[in-house]
Each structure stands twice: as structure tokens, then as C-alpha cells.
C-alpha atoms as a PDB file:
ATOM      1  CA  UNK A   1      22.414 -62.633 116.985  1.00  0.00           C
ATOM      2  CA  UNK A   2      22.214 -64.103 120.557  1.00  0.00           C
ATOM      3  CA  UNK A   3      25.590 -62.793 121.361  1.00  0.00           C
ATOM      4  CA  UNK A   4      24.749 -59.412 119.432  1.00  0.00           C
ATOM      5  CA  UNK A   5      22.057 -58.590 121.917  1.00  0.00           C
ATOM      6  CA  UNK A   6      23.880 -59.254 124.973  1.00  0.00           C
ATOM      7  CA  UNK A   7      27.097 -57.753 123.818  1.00  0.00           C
ATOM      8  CA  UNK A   8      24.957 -54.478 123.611  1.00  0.00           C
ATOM      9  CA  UNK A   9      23.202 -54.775 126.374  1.00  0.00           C
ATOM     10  CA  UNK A  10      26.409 -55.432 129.011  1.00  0.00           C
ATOM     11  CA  UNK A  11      27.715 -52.482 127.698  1.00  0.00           C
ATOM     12  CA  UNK A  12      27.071 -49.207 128.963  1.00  0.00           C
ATOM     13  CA  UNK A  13      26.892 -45.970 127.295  1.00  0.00           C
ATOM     14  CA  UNK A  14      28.073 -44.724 123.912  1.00  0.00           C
ATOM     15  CA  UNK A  15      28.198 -47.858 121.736  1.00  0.00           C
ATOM     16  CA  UNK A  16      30.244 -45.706 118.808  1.00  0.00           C
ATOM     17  CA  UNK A  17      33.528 -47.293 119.632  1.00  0.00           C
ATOM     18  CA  UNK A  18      34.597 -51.374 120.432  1.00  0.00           C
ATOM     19  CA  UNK A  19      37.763 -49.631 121.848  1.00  0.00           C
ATOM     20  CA  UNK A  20      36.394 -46.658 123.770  1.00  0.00           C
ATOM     21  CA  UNK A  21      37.709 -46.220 127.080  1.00  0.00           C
ATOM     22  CA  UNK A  22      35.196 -45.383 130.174  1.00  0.00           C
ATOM     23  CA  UNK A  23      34.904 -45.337 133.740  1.00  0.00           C
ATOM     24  CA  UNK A  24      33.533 -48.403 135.890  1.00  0.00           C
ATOM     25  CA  UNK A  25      32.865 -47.769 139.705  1.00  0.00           C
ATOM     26  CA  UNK A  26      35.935 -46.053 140.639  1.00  0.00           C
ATOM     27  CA  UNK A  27      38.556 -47.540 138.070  1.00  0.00           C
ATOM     28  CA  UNK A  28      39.099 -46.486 134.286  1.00  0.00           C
ATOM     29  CA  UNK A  29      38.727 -49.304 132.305  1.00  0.00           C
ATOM     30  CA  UNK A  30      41.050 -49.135 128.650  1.00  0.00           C
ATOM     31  CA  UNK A  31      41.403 -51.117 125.811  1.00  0.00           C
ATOM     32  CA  UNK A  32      40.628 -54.639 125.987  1.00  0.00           C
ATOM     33  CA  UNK A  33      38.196 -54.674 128.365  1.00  0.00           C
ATOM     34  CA  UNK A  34      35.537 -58.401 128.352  1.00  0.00           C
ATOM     35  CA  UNK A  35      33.061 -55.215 127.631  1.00  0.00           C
ATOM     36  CA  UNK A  36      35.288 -53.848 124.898  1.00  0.00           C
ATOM     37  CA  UNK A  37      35.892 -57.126 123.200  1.00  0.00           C
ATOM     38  CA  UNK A  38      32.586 -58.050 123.211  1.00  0.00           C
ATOM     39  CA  UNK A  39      31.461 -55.470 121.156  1.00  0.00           C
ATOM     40  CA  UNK A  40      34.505 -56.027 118.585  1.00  0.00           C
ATOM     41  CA  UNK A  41      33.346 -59.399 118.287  1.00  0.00           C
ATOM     42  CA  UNK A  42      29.515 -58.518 117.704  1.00  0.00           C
ATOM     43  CA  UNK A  43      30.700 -55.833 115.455  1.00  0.00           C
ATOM     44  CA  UNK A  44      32.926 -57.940 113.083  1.00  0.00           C
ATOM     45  CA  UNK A  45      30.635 -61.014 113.106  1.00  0.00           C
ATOM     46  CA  UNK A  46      27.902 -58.322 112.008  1.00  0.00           C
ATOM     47  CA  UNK A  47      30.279 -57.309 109.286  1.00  0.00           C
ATOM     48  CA  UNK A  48      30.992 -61.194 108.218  1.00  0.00           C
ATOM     49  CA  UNK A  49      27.402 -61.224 107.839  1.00  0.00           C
ATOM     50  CA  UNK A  50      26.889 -58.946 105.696  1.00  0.00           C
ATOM     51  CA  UNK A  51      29.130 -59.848 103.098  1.00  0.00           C
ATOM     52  CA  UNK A  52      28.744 -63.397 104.167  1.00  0.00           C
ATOM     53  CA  UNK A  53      27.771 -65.340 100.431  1.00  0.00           C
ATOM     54  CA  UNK A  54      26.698 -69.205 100.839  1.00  0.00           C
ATOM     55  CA  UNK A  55      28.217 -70.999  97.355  1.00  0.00           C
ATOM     56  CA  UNK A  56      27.519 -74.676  96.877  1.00  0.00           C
ATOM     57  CA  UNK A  57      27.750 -76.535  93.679  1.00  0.00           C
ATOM     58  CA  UNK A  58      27.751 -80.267  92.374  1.00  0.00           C
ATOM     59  CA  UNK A  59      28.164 -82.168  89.119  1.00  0.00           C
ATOM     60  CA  UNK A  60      28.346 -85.604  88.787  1.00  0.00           C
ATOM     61  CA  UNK A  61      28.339 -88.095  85.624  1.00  0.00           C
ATOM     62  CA  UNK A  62      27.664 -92.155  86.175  1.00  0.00           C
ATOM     63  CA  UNK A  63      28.414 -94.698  84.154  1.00  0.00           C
ATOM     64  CA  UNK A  64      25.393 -94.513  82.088  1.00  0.00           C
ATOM     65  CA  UNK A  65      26.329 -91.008  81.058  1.00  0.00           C
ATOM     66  CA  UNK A  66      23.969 -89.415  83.242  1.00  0.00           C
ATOM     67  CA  UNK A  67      24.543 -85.831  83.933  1.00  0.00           C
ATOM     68  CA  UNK A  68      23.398 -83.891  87.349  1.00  0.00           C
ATOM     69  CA  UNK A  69      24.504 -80.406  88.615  1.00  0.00           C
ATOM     70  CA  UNK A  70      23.372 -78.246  91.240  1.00  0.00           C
ATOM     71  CA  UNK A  71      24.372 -74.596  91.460  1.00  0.00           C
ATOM     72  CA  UNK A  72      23.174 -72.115  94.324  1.00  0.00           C
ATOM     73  CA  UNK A  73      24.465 -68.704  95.855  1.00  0.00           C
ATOM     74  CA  UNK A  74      23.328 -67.124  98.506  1.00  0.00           C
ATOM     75  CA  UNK A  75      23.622 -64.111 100.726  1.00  0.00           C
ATOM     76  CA  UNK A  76      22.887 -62.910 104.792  1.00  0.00           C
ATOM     77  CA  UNK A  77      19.163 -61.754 103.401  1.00  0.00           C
ATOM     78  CA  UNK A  78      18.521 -65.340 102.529  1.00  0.00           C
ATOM     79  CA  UNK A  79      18.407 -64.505  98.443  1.00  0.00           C
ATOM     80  CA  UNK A  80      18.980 -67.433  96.574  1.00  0.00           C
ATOM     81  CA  UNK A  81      20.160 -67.704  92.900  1.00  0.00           C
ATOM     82  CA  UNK A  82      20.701 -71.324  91.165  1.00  0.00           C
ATOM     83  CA  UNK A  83      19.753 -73.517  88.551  1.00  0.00           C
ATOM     84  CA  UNK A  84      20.319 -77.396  88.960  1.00  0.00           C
ATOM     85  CA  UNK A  85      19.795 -79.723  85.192  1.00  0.00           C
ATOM     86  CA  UNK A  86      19.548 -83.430  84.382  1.00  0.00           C
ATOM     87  CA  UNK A  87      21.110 -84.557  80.708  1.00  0.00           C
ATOM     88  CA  UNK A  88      20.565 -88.435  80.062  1.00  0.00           C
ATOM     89  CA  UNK A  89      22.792 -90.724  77.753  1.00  0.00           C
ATOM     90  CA  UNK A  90      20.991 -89.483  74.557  1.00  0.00           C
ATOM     91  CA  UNK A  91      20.808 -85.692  75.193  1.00  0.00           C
ATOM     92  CA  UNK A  92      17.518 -84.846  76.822  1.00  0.00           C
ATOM     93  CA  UNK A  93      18.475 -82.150  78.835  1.00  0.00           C
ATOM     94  CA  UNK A  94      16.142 -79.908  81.259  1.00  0.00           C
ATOM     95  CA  UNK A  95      17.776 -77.300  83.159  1.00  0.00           C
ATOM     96  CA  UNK A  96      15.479 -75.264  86.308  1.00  0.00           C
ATOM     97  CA  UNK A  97      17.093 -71.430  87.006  1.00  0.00           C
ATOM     98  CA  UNK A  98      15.664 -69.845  89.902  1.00  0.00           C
ATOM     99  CA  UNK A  99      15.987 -67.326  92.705  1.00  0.00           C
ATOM    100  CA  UNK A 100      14.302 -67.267  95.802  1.00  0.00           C
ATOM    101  CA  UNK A 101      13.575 -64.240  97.968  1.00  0.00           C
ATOM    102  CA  UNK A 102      10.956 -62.450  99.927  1.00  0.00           C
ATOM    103  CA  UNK A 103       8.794 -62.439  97.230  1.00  0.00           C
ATOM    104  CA  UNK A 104       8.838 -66.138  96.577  1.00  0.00           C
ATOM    105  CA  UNK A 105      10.284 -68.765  94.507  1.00  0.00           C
ATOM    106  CA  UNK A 106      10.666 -67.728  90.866  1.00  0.00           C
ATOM    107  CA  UNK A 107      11.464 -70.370  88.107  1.00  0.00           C
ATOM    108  CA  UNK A 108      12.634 -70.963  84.383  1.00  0.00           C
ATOM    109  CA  UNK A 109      12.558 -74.549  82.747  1.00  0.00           C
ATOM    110  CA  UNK A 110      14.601 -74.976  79.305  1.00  0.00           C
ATOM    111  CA  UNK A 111      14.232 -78.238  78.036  1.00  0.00           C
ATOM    112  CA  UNK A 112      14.583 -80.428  74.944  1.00  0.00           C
ATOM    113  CA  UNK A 113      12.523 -83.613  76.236  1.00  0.00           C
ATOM    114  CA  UNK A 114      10.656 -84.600  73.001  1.00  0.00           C
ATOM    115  CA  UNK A 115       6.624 -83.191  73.568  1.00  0.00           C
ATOM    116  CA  UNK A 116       7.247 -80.897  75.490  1.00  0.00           C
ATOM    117  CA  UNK A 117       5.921 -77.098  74.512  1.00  0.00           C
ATOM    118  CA  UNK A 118       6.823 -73.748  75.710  1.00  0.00           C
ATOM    119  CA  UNK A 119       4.398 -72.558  78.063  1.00  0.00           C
ATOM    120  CA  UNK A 120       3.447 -70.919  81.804  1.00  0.00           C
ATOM    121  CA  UNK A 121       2.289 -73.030  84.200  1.00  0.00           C
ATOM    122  CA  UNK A 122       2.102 -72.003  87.328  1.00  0.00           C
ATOM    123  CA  UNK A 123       4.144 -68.397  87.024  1.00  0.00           C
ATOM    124  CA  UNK A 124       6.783 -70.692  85.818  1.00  0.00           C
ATOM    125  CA  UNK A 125       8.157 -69.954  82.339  1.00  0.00           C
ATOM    126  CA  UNK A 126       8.659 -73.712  80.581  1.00  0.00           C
ATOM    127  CA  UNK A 127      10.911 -72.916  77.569  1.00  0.00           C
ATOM    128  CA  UNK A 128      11.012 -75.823  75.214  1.00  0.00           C
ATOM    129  CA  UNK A 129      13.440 -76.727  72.099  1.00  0.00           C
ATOM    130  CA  UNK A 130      12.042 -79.875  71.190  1.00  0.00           C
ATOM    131  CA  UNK A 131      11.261 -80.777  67.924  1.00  0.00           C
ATOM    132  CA  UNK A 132       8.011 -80.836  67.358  1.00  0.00           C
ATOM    133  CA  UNK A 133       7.040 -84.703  66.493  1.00  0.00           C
ATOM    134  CA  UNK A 134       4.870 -85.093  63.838  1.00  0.00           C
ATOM    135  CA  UNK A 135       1.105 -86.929  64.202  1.00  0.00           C
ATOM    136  CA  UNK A 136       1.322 -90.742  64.164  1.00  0.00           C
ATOM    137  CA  UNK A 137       0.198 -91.654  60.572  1.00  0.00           C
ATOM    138  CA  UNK A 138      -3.335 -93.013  60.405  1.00  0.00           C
ATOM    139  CA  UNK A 139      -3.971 -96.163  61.595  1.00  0.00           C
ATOM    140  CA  UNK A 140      -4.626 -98.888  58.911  1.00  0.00           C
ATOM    141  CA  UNK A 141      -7.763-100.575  58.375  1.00  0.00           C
ATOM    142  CA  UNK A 142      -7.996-104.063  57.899  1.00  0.00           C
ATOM    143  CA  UNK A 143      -9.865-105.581  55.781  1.00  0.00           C
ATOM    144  CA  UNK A 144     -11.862-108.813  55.977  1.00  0.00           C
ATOM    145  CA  UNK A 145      -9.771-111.372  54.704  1.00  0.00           C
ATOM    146  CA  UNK A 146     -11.891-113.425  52.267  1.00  0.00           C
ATOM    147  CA  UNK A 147     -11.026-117.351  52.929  1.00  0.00           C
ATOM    148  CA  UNK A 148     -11.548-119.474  49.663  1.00  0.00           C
ATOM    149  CA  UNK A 149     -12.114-123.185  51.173  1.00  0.00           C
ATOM    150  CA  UNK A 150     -10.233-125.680  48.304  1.00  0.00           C
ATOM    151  CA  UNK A 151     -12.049-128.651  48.328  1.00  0.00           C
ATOM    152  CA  UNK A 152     -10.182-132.048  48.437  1.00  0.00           C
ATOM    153  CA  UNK A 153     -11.216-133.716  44.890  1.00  0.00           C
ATOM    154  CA  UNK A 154     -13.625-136.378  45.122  1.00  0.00           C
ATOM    155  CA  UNK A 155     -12.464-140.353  45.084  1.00  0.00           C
ATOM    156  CA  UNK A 156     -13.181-141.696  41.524  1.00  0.00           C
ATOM    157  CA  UNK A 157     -12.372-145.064  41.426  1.00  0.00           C
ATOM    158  CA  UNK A 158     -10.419-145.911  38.419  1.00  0.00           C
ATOM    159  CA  UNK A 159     -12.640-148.138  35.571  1.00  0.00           C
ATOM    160  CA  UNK A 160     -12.028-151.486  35.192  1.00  0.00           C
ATOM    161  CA  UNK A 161      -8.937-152.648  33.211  1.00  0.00           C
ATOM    162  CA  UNK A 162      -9.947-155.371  30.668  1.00  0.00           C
ATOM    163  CA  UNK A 163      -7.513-158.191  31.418  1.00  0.00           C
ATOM    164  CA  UNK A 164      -6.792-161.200  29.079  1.00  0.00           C
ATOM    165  CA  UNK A 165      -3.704-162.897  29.900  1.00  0.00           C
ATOM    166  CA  UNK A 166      -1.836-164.079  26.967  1.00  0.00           C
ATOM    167  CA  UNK A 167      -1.333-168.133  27.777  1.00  0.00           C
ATOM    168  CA  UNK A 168       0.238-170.490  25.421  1.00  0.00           C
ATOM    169  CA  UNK A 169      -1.183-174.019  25.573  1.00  0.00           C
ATOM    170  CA  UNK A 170       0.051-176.868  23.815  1.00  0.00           C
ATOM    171  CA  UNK A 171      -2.220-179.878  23.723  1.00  0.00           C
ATOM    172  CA  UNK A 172      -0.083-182.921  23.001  1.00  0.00           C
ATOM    173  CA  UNK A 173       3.107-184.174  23.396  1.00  0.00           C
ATOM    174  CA  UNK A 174       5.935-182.128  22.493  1.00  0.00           C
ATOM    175  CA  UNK A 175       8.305-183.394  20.525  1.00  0.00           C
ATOM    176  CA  UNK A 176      11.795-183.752  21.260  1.00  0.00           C
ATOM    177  CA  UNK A 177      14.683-183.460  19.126  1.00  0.00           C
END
């Protein structure tokens, strides 16, 4: 822009024409004049810049299967359009679409993380294809567990055994054969 301005303003008269010829002081100046190639120079770089279109994109998978890309366009006026998305190992996938101009930032969100709901936060439109998880059961009560104590059985000493030992006595002599 810098070198737009002072092209134009080194250059005098009609501006119609980067290969005009004119007069300067007393000598006719032709062609491919410093004045003259200025303003072919300010005059395509004005032309680049109007069909001038920014492109970046990225997309990159680690060893986790992990999922990132990044896509943007972009033009002179400074309109953006692009969408970048994350996909993990197991599928969950969330992908942001936007475009960016003079009237702000404007955003869609598609998803499948589980929980999620389509909604609008924000102006932003959240569209969601989760399923949708069903309530956690009810929790279970516990009851009271009921403790029966056993009681060891009581020491009964056993009744007294009545005892006669059997002896043999021989009073005498014995005899001997």
C-alpha cells in the first residue's frame, strides 16, 4: 500500500496508462520511465491482491490414533472460511466450521462426544449426534444387615465314669507243675 501511494503521487498527470508517454522539463520521457514502472508495479501488485487467496491446511495422526486438521481460505478482504476437528482413538469426533468477516466470527459445532445435545449457545449452532445415554439405574438401598451372634456352647464337664478295675488275686501259694 506504502508503495501504492507514492507510486501515485511521483507521478504526474493522467494516471490511465503505466506506459503513457509525457513530457518532463524539456525532454519526452517514453516507455520505461522509474515513473512509468512504478505505476506498473503498483498496478499489478493491486491486481495480485485482488485475486490474492491465503490457503493453509494441516492433518496430522499420532500414534495413539489421534486425529487433528485445520482447514482455512482466505481472500485480500480478510474473509475467512475453515473448519478445523479433533477425532480420538475411539471415534469421538467434533468438527468447528466457520467464516470470519466484517460482521464477525460465525460458528457450527458437529459432534458425537457422548452428552452432548444440540443447541445455541452463544450464536453458535452446537449440532450433536450422540446417543442419548440413558439415566443411571437407581441406586440400591442397603439394608441393615441383621448379625445373629452364635454363642460358643457352654463347658459341661463330663460325669464321672464309675471305675472298678478288674484285679485277680490269688492268696496262697501257687502251685507248680
Amino acid at each position: 500500500m506504502f508503495a501504492k501511494v507514492l507510486c501515485e503521487s511521483s507521478v504526474p498527470g493522467d494516471s490511465s496508462s503505466p506506459f503513457r508517454c509525457y513530457q518532463r522539463g524539456d525532454r519526452r520521457v517514453d516507455g520505461f520511465s522509474r515513473d512509468s514502472v512504478c505505476r506498473f508495479f503498483c498496478a499489478a501488485s493491486s491486481l495480485l491482491l485482488l485475486r490474492l487467496q491465503l490457503r493453509n491446511t494441516y492433518d496430522n495422526t499420532d500414534e495413539f490414533g489421534t486425529r487433528l486438521t485445520r482447514e482455512e481460505t482466505g481472500d485480500a478482504n480478510n474473509f475467512k472460511v475453515g473448519s478445523y476437528s479433533y477425532t480420538d482413538a475411539t471415534g469421538v469426533t467434533r468438527t468447528v466450521k466457520y467464516t470470519a468477516d466484517a460482521t464477525g466470527f460465525h460458528a457450527t459445532v458437529e459432534t458425537n462426544e457422548p452428552g452432548t445435545k444440540s443447541s445455541s449457545p452463544a450464536d453458535v449452532l452446537y449440532t450433536s449426534s450422540a446417543v442419548e445415554v440413558a439415566p443411571a439405574p437407581a441406586p440400591v438401598v442397603a439394608k441393615p444387615v441383621t448379625v445373629h451372634t452364635v454363642h460358643p456352647a457352654q463347658f459341661v464337664a463330663a460325669h464321672p465314669v464309675a471305675f472298678a478295675p478288674q484285679v485277680t488275686f490269688t492268696v496262697g501259694k501257687a502251685k507248680s507243675a
